[in-house]
N, C-alpha and C. Protein backbone atom coordinates (compact mmCIF):
# COMPACT_ATOMS: atom_id res chain seq x y z
N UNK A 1 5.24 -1.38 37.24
CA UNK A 1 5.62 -2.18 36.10
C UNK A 1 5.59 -3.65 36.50
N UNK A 2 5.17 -4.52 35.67
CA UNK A 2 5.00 -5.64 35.75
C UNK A 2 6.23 -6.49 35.41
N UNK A 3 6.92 -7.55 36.52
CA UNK A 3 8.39 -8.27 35.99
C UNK A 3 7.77 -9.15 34.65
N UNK A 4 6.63 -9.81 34.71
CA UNK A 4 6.25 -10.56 33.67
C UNK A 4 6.04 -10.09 32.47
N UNK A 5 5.91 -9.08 32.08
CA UNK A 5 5.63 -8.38 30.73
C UNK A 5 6.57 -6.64 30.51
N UNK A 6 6.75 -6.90 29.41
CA UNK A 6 7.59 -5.64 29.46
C UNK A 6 7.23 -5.01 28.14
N UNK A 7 6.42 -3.84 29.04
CA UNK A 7 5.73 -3.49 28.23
C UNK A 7 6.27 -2.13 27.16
N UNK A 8 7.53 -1.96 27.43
CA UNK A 8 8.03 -0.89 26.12
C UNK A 8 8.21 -2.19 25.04
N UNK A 9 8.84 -3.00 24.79
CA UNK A 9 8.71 -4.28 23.80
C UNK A 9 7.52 -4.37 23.28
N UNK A 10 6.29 -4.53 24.25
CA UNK A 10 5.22 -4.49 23.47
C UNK A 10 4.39 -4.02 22.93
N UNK A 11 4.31 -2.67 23.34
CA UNK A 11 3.94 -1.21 22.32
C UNK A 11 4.86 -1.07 21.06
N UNK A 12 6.26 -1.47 21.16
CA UNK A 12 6.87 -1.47 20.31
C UNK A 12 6.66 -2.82 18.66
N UNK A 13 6.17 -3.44 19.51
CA UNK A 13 5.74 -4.86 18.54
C UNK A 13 4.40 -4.29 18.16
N UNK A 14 3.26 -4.05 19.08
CA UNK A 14 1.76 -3.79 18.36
C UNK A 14 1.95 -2.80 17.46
N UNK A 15 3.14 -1.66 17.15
CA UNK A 15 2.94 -0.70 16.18
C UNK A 15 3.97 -1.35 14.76
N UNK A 16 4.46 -2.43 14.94
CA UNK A 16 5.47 -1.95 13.88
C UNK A 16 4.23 -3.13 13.07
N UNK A 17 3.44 -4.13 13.69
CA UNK A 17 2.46 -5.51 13.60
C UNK A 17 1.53 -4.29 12.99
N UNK A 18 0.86 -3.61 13.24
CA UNK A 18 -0.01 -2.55 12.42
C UNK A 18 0.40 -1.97 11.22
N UNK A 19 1.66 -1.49 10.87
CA UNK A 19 2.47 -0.62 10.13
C UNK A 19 2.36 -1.64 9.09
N UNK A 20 2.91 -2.79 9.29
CA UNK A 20 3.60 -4.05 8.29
C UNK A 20 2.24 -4.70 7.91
N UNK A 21 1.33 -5.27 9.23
CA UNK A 21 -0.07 -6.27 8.92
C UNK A 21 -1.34 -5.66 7.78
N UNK A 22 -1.07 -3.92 8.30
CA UNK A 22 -2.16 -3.11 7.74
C UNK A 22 -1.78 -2.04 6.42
N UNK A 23 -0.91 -1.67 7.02
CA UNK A 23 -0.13 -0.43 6.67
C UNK A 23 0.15 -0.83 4.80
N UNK A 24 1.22 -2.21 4.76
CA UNK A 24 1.66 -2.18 3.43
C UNK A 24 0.68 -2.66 2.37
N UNK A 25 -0.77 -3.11 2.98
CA UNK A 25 -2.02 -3.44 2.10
C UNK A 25 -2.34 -2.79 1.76
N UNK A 26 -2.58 -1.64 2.63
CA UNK A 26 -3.11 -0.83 2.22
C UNK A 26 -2.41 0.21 1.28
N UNK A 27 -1.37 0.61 1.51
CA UNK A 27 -0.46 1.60 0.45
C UNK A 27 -0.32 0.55 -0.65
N UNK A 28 -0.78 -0.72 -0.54
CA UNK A 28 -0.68 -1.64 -2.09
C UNK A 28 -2.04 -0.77 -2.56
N UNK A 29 -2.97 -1.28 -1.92
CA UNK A 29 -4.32 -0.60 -2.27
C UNK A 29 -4.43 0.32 -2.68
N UNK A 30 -3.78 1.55 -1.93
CA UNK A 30 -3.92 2.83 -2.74
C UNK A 30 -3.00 3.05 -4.59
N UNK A 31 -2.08 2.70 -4.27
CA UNK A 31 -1.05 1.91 -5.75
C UNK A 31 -2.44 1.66 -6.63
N UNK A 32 -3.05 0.72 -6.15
CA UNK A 32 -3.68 -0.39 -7.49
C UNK A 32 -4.86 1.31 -7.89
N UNK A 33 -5.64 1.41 -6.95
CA UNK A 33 -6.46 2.87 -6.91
C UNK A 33 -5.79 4.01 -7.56
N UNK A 34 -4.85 4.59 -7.72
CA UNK A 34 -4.06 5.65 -8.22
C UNK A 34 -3.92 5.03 -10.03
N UNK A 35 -3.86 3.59 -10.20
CA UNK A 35 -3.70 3.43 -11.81
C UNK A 35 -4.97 3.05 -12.45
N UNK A 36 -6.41 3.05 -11.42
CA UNK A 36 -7.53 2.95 -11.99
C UNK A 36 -8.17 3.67 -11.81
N UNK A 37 -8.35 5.62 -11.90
CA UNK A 37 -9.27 6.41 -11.58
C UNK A 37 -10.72 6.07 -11.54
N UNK A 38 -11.63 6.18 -10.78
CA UNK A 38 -12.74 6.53 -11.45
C UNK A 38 -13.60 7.31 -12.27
N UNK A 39 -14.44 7.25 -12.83
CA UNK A 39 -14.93 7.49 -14.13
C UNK A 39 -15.37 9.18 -13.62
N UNK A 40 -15.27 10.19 -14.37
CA UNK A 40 -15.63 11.62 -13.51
C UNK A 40 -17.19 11.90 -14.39
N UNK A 41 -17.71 11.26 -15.16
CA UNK A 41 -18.77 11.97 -15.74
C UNK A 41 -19.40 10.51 -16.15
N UNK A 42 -20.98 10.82 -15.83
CA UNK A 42 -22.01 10.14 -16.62
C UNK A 42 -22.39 9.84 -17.78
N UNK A 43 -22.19 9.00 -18.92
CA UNK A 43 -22.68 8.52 -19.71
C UNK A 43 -23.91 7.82 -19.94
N UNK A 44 -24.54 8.03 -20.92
CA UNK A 44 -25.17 6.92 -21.05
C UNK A 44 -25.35 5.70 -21.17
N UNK A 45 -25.83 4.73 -21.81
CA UNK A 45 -25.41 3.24 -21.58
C UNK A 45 -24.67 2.90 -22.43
N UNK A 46 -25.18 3.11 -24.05
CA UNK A 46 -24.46 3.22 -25.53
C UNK A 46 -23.42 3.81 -25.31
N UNK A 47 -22.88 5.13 -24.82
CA UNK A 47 -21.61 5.61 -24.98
C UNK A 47 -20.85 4.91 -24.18
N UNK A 48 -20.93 4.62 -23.56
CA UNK A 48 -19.91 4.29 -22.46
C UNK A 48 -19.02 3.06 -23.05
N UNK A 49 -19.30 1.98 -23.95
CA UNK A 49 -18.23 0.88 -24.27
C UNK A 49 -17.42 1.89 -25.24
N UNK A 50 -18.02 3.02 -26.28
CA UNK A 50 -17.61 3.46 -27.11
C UNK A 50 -16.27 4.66 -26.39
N UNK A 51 -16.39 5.12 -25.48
CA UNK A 51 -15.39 6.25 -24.66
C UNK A 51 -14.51 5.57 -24.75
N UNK A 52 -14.30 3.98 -23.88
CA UNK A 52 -13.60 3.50 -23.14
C UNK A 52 -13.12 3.68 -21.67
N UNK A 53 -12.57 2.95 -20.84
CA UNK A 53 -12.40 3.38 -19.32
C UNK A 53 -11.10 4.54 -19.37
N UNK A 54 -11.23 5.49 -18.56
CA UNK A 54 -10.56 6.24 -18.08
C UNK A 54 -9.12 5.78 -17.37
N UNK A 55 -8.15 6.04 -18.42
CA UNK A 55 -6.87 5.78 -18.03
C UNK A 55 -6.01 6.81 -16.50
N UNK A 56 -5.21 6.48 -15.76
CA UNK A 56 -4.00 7.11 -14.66
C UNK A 56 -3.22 8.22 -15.45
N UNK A 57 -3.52 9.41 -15.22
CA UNK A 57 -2.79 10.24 -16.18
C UNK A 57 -1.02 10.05 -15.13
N UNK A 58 -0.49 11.13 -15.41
CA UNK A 58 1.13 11.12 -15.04
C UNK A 58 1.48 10.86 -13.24
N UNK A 59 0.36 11.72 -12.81
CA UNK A 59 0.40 12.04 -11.64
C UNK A 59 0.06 10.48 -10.88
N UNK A 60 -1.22 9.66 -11.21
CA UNK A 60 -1.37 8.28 -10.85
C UNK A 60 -0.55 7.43 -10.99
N UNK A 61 0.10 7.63 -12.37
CA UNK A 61 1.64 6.64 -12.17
C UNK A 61 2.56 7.07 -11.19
N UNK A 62 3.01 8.09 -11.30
CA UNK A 62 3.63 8.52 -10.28
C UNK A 62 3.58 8.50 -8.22
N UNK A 63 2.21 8.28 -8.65
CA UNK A 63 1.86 8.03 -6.79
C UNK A 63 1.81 6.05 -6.63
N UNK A 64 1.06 5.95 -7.76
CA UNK A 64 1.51 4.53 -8.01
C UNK A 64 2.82 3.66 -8.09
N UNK A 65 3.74 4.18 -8.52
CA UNK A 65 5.01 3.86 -8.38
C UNK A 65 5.90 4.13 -7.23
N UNK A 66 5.11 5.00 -6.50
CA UNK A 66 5.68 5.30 -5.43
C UNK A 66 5.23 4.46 -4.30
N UNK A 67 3.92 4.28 -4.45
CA UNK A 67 3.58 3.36 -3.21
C UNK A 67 4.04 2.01 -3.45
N UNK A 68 4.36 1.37 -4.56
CA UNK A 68 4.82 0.38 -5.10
C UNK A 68 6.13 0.17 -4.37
N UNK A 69 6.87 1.05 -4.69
CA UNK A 69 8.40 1.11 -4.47
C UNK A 69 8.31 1.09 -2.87
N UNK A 70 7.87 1.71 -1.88
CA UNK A 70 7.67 1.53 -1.05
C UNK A 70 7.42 0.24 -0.41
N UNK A 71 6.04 -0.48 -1.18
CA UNK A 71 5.76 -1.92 -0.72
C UNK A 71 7.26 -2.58 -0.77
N UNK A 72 7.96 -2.79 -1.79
CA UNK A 72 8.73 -3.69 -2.12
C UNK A 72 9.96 -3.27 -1.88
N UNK A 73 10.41 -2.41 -1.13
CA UNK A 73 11.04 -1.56 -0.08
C UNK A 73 11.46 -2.20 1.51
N UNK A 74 10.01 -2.79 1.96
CA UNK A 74 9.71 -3.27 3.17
C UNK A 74 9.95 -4.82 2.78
N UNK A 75 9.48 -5.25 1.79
CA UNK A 75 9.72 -6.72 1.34
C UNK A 75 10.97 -6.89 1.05
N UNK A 76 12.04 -6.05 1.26
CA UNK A 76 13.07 -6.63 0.83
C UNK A 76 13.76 -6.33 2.06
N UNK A 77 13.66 -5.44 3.08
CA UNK A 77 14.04 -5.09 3.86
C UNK A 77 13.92 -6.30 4.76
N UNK A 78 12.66 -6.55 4.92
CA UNK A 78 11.94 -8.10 5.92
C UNK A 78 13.20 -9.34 5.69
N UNK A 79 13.14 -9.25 3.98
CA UNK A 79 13.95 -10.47 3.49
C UNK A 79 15.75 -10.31 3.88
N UNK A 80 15.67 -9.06 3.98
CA UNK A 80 17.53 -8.84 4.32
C UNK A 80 17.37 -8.90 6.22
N UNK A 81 16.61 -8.71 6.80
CA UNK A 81 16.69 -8.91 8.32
C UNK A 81 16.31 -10.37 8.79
N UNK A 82 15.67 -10.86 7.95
CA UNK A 82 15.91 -12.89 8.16
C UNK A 82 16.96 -13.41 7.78
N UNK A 83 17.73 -12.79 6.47
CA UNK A 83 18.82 -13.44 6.08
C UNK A 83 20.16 -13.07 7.22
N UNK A 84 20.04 -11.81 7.20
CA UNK A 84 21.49 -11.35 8.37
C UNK A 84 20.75 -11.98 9.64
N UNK A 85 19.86 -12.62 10.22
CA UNK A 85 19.29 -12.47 11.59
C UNK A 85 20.97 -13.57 12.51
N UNK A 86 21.31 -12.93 13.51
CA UNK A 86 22.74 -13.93 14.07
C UNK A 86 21.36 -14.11 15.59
């Protein structure tokens, strides 16, 4: 082990820096993806303004709101560990 670096601290920092840097974009990402399905069938060119886009049935809100709640979960959590920080 090295006196200059200590390295349980810093395995511990590169994962939580992944979790937080990557992690909550991406579960935003999947959120925004879960309330905009994509389209499951081919139209033609004419039909397609006339269908309209394919709405998030129950289940997309539901995973959507969840990853949501989650994001803003961690954002408030961040914001209550700067405010208490002694």
């Amino acid at each position: 082990m090295n006196s200059w670096v200590n390295l349980d601290a810093l395995w511990r920092i590169v994962v939580v820096g992944l979790l937080a840097g990557a992690g909550l974009p991406a579960l935003f990402a999947v959120g925004l993806r879960a309330l905009n399905p994509p389209a499951r069938t081919v139209e033609p060119a004419g039909a397609a303004a006339a269908a309209g886009r394919p709405t998030a049935g129950p289940v997309g809100y539901a995973v959507a709101g969840l990853c949501f709640a989650v994001v803003l979960a961690a954002i408030g959590w961040g914001i209550f560990v700067i405010v208490n920080h002694r």
